[in-house]
Protein backbone atom coordinates (compact mmCIF):
# COMPACT_ATOMS: atom_id res chain seq x y z
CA UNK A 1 228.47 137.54 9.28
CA UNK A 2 229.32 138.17 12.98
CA UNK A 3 226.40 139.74 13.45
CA UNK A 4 224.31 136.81 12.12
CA UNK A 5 226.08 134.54 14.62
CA UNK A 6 225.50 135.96 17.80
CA UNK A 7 221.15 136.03 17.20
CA UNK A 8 222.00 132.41 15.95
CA UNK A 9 223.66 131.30 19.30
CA UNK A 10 221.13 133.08 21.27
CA UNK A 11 218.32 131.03 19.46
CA UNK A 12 220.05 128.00 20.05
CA UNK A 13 220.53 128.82 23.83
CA UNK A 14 217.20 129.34 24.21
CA UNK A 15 215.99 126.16 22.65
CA UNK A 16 218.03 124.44 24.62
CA UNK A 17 216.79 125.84 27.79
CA UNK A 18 213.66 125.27 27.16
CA UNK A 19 213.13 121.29 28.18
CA UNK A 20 214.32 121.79 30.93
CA UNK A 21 211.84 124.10 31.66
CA UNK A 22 209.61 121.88 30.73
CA UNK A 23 210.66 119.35 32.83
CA UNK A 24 211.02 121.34 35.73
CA UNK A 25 207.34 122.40 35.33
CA UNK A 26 205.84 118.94 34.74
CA UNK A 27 208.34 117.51 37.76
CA UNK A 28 206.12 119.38 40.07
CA UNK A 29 202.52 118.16 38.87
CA UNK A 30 204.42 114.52 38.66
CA UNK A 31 205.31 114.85 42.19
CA UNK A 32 202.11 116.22 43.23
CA UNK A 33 200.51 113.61 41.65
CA UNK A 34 202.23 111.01 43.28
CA UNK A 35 201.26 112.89 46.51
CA UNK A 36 197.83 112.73 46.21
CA UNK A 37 197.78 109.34 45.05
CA UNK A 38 199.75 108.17 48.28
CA UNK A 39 197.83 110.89 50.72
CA UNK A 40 193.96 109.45 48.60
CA UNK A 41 193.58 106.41 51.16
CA UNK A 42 194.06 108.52 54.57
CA UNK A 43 190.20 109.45 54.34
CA UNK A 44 189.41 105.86 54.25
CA UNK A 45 191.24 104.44 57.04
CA UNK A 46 189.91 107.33 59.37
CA UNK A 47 186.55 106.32 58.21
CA UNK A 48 187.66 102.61 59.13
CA UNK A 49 189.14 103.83 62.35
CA UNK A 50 185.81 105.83 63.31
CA UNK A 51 183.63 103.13 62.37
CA UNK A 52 185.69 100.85 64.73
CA UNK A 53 185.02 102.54 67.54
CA UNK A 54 181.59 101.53 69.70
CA UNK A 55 179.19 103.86 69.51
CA UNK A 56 178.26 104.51 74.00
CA UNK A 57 175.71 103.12 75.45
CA UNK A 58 173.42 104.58 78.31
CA UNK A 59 174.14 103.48 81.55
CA UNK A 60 172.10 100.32 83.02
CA UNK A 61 169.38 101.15 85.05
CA UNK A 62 167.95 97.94 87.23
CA UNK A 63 165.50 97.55 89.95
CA UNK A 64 165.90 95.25 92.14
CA UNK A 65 162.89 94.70 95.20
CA UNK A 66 162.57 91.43 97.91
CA UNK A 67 161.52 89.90 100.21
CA UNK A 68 163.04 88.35 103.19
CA UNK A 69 161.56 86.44 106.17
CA UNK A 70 163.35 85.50 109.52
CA UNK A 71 162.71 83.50 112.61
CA UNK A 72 165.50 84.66 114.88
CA UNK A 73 166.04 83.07 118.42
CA UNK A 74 166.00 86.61 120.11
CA UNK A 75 163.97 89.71 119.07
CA UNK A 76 166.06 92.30 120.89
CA UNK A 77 169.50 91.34 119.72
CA UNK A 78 168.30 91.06 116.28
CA UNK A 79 166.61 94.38 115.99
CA UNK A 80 170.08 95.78 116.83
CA UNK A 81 171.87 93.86 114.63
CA UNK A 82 169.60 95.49 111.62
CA UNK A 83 170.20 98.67 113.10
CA UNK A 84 173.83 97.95 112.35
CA UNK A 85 173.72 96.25 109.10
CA UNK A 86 171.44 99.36 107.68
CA UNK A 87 174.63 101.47 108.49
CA UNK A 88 177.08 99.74 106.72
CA UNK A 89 175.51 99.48 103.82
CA UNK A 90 174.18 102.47 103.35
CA UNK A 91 170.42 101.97 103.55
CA UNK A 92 167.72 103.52 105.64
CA UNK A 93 164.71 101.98 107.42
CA UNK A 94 161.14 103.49 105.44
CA UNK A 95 158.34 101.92 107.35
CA UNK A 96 158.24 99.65 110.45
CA UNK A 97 155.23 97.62 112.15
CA UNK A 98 155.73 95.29 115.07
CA UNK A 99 153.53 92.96 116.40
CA UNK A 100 153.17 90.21 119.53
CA UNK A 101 150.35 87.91 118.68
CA UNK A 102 149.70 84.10 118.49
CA UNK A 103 152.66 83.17 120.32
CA UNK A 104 155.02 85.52 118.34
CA UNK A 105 157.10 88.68 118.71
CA UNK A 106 156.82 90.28 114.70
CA UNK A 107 157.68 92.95 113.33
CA UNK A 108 157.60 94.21 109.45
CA UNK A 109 160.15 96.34 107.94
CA UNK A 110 160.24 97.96 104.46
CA UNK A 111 164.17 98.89 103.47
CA UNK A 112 165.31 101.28 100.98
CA UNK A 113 168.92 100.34 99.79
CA UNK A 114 171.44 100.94 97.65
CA UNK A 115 171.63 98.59 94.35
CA UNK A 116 175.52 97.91 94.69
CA UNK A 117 174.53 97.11 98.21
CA UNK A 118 171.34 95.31 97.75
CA UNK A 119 172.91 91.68 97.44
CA UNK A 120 175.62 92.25 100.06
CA UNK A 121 172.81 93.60 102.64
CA UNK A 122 170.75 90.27 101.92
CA UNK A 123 173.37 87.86 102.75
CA UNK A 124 174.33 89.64 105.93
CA UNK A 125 170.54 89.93 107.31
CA UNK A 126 170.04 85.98 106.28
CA UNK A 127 172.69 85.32 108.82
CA UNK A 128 170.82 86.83 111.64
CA UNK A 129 168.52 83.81 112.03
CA UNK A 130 166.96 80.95 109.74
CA UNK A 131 165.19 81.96 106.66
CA UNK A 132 161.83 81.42 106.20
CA UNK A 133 161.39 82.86 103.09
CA UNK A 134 163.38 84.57 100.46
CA UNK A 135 162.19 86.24 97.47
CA UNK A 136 164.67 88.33 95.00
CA UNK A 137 163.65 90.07 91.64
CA UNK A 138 165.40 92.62 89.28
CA UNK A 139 164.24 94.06 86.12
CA UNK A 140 165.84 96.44 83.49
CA UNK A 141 163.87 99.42 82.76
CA UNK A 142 166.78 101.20 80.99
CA UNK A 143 164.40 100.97 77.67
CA UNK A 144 161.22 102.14 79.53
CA UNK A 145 163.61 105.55 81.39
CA UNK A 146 164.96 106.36 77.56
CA UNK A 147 161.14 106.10 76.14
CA UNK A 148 159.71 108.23 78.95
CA UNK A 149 162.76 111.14 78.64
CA UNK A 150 162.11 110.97 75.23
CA UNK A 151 158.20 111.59 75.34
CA UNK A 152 158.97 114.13 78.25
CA UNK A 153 161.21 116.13 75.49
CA UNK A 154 158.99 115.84 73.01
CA UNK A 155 156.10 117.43 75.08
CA UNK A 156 158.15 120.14 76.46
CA UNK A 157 159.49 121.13 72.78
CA UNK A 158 155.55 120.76 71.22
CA UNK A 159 154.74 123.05 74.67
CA UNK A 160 157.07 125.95 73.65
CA UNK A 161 155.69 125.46 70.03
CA UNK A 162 152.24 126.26 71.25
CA UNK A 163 153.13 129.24 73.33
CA UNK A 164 154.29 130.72 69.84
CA UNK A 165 151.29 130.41 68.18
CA UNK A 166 149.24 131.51 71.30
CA UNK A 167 151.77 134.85 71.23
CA UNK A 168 150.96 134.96 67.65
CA UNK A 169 147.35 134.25 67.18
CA UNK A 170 144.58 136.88 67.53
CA UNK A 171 141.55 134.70 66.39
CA UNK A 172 139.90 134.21 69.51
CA UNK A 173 138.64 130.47 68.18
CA UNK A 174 141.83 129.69 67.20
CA UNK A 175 143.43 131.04 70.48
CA UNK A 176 140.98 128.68 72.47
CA UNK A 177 141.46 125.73 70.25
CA UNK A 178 145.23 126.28 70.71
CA UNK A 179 144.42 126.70 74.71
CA UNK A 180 142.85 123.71 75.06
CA UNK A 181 145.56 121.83 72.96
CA UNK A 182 148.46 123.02 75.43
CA UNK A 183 146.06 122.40 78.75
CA UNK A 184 145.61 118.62 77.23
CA UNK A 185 149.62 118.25 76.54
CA UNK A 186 150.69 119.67 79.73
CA UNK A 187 148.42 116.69 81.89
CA UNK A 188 149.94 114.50 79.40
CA UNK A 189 153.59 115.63 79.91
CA UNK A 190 152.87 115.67 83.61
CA UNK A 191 151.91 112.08 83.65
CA UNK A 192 155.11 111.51 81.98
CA UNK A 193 157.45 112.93 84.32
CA UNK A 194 155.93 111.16 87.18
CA UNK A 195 156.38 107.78 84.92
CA UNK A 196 160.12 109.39 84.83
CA UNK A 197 160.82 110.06 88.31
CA UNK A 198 159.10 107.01 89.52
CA UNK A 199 161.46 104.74 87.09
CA UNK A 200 164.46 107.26 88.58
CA UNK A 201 163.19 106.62 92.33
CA UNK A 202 163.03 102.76 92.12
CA UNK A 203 166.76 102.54 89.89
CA UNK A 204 168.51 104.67 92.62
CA UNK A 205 166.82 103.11 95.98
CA UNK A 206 166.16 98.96 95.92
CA UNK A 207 162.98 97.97 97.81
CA UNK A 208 163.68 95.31 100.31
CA UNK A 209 160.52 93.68 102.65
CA UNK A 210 162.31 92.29 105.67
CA UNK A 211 160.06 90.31 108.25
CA UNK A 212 161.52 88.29 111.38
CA UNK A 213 160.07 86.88 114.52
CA UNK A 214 160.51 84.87 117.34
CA UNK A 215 158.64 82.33 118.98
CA UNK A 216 157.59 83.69 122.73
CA UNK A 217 157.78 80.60 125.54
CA UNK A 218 154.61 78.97 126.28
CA UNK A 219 152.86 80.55 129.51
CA UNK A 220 151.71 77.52 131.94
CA UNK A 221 147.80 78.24 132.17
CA UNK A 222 146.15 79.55 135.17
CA UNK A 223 144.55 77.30 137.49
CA UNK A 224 140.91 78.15 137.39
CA UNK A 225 139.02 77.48 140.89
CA UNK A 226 135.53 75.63 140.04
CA UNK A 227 132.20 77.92 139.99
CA UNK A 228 131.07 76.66 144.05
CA UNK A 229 134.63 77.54 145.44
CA UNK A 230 134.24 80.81 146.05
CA UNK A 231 130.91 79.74 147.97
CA UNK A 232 132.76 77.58 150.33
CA UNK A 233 135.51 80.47 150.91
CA UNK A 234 132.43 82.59 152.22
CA UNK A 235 130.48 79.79 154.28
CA UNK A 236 134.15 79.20 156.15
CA UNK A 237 134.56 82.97 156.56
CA UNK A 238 130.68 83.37 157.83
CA UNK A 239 130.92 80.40 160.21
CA UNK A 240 134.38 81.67 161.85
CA UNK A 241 132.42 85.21 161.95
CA UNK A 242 129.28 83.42 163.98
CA UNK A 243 131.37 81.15 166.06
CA UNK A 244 133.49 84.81 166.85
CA UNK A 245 130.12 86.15 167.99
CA UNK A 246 128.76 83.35 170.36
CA UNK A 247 132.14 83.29 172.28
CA UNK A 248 131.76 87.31 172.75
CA UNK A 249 128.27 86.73 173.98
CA UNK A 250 129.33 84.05 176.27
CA UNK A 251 131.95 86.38 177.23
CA UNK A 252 129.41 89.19 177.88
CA UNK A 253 127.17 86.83 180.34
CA UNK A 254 130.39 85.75 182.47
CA UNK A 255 128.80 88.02 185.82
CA UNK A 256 125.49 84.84 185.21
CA UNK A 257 127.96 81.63 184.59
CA UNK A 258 130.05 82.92 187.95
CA UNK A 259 126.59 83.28 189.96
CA UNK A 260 124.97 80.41 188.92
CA UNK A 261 128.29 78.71 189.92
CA UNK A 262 128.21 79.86 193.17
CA UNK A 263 124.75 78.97 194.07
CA UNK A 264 125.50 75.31 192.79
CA UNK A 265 128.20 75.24 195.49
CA UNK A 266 126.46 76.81 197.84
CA UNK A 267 123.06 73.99 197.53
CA UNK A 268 125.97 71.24 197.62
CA UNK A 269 127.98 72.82 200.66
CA UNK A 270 124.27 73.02 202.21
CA UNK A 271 123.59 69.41 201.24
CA UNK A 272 126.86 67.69 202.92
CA UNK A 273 125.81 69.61 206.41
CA UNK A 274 122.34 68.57 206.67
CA UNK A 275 121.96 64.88 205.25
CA UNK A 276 118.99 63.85 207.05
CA UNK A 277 116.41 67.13 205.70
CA UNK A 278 117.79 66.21 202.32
């Protein structure tokens, strides 16, 4: 009989051990479980999070161009005062052509400034004298600089394409056709990068058209002597010359005047002492 018992109590020991085996296996997957269903919505709310944030956008790209014209009360000054404003603000003088015609000291002056400083520089140079005229434009041409890089990277990638197949081609036909196929994309990619670099040139440097001018003081007109003046001028001159010469003739014939004088004295003298035989 004992030795019936002690298999007995060893069954029974091990039947009751084993719930709570089982329990302590499921507890685990349970757990997990409840894990995963907390941790499930963290891949949505990043999602949420990501899609909340703006996608960037490319920088603006604006040109702005002008015109500006002046009528300033003194040429000099003003041209120095430009000088001035064109170093503060950054800017640099491109072309220049001055003038002084019809009354008017002009001159013509194409700027090249900065677009933060394009608006400042205007205001400052309308001060300088009254404004004539005053004409201000901008334009985006962020799309146009995006379409152009885009067609410029297109070219350059369908270039390199073509110089494969040239380095792999031996047909001479086909080597030709594939010649003349690069030769036409490379004008066309050309022509694109100058689009580019034009767009890039007038976004980084505004165009401003600055004329000014002042009003020169009326001259008094000449006095203009009649046709026959200059006649009369050389009559005077001509009868001063002749009356010059008769007095140095007379002056040459004084030895005759002082004879004949003497013998007219000399008939009267005779005349007094002899009454009677005259």
């Amino acid at each position: 009989m004992k030795r019936l018992i002690y298999p007995v109590l060893f069954g029974l020991g091990l039947a009751g051990c084993s719930p709570t085996n089982k329990e302590t296996t499921e507890a685990p997957v349970t757990e997990s479980a409840d894990n995963q269903s907390i941790s499930a919505p963290a891949p949505r709310q990043v999602a949420t999070a990501a899609s909340a944030i703006p996608a960037p956008t490319p920088a603006s790209n604006v040109v702005y161009q002008g015109e500006l014209d002046l009528a300033v009360d003194d040429f000099e000054q003003a041209s120095d005062a430009i000088d001035r404003l064109l170093l503060r603000h950054k800017s640099y003088l491109s072309t220049a052509h001055e003038t002084r015609a019809n009354g008017q000291h002009r001159q013509e002056m194409t700027l090249k400034v900065l677009p933060t400083e394009f608006a400042a520089l205007v205001a400052d140079l309308g001060k300088l004298g009254r404004i004539e005229n005053k004409d201000i434009s901008s334009a985006d041409v962020t799309a146009d600089m995006l379409q152009a890089a885009t067609e410029v990277a297109t070219k350059q990638a369908t270039e390199a394409k073509y110089q494969q197949l040239l380095a792999q081609t031996t047909n001479p036909a086909e080597v030709r056709r594939l010649e003349e196929q690069a030769r036409q994309l490379r004008l066309n990619l050309a022509t694109d990068q100058a689009r580019l670099q034009q767009f890039s040139a007038r976004s980084t440097w505004a165009t401003l058209t600055l004329r000014y001018f002042q009003v020169l003081p009326e001259v008094a007109p000449r006095v203009v002597a009649p046709v026959f003046a200059p006649q009369f001028l050389e009559a005077f001159y001509h009868g001063w010359s002749f009356l010059l010469s008769v007095l140095v003739v007379l002056t040459n014939l004084w030895p005759l005047f002082l004879l004949g004088g003497l013998c007219v004295g000399a008939v009267r003298w005779w005349r007094l002492r002899h009454p009677a035989a005259g």
